[in-house]
Protein backbone atom coordinates (compact mmCIF):
# COMPACT_ATOMS: atom_id res chain seq x y z
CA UNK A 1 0.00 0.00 0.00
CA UNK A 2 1.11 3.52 -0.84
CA UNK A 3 0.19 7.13 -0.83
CA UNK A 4 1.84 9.86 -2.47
CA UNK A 5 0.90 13.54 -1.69
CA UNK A 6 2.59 16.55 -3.62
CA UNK A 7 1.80 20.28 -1.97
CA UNK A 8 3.15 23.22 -3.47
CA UNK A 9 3.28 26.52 -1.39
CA UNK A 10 4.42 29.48 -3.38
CA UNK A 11 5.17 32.86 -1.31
CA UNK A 12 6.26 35.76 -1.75
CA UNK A 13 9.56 36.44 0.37
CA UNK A 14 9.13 33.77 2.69
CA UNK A 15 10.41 30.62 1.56
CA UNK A 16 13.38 30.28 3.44
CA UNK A 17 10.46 30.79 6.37
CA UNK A 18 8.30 28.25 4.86
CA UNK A 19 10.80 25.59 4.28
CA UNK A 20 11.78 25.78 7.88
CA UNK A 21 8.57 25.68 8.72
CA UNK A 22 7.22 22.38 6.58
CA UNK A 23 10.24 20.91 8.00
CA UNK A 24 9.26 21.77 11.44
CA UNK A 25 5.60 20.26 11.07
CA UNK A 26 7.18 17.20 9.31
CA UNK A 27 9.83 16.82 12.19
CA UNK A 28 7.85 16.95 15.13
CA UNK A 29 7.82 13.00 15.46
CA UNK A 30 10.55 12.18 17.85
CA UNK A 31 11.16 9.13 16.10
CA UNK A 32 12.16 10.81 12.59
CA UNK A 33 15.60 11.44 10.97
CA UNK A 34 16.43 14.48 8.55
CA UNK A 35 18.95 14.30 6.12
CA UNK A 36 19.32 17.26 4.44
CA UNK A 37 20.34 17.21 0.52
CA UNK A 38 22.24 18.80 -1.68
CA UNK A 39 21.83 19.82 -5.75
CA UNK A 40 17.92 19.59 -5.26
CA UNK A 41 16.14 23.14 -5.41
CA UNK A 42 17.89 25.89 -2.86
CA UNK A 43 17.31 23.73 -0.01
CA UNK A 44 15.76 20.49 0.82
CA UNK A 45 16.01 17.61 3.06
CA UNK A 46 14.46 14.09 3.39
CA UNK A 47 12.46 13.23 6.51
CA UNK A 48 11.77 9.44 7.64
CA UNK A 49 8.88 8.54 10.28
CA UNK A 50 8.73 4.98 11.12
CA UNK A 51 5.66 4.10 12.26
CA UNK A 52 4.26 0.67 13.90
CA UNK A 53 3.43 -2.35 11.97
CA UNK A 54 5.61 -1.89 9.34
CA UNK A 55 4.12 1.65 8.01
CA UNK A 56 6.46 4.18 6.98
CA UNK A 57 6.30 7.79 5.96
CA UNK A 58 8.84 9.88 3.74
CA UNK A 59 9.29 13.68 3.35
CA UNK A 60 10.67 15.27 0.96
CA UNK A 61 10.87 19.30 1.71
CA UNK A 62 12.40 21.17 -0.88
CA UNK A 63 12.56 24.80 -1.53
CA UNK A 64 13.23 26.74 -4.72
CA UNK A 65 13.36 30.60 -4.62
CA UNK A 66 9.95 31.55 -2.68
CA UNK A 67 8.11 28.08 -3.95
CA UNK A 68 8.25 24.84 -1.49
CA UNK A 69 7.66 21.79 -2.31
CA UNK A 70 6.16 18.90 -0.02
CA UNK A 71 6.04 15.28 -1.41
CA UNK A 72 4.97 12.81 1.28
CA UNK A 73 5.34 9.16 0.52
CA UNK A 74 3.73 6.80 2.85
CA UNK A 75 3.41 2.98 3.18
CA UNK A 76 4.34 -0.55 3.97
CA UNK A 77 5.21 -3.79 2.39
CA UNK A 78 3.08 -6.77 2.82
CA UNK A 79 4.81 -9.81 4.07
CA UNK A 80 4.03 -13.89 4.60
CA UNK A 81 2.46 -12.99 7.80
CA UNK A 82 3.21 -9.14 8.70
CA UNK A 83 3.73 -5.98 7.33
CA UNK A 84 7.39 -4.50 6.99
CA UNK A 85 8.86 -1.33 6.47
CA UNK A 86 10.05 -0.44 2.71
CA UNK A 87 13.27 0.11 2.14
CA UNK A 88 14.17 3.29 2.00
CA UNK A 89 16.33 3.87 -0.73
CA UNK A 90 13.36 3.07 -2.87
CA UNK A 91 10.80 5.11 -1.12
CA UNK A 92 13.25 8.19 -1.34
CA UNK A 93 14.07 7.44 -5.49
CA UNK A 94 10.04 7.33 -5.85
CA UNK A 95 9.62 10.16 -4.44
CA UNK A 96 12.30 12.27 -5.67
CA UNK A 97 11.23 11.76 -9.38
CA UNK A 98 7.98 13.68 -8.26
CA UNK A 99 10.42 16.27 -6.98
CA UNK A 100 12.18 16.45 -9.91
CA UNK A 101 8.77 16.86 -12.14
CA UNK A 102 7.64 19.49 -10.26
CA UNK A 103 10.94 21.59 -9.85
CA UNK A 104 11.02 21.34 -13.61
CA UNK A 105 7.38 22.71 -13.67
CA UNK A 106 8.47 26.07 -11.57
């Protein structure tokens, strides 16, 4: 199972605010990691919430100029007898190709 969710917030003067601040809303699980990346947009990092029984969510917040960019990519993998988490290599690639789409649209 999987869910993908783009958001685009454009703004005028405030995206360095705005970045900070979807990272701030996607960081306030204790359990998450950031890992912030660079050559994508002016900023962005990738957020991962583990969740329980196997579900996982993925963030990626990227800013370009005064336009940010939210892609959330959640999910698990079914298995013989339980869920799992999926690996997250994949889930970031996925999701990054959305990135990539829309950063080409702005």
């Amino acid at each position: 199972m999987r869910t993908l969710t783009v958001k685009i917030q454009q703004t005028q003067d405030y995206g360095e605010k705005s970045f900070e601040l979807g990272l701030q809303a996607v960081h306030s699980n204790t359990a998450a990691s950031t890992k912030n990346v660079d050559g994508v947009g002016d900023q962005a990092a990738v957020v991962v919430i583990p969740r329980s029984g196997g579900y996982q969510d993925l963030h990626w917040v990227v800013r370009k100029g005064d336009d940010v960019i939210g892609v959330e990519y959640r999910g698990w993998d079914a298995g013989l007898f339980s869920r799992s988490n999926p690996d997250v290599a994949e889930q970031e690639a996925a999701a990054k190709t959305v990135v990539d789409d829309v950063l080409g649209e702005l």
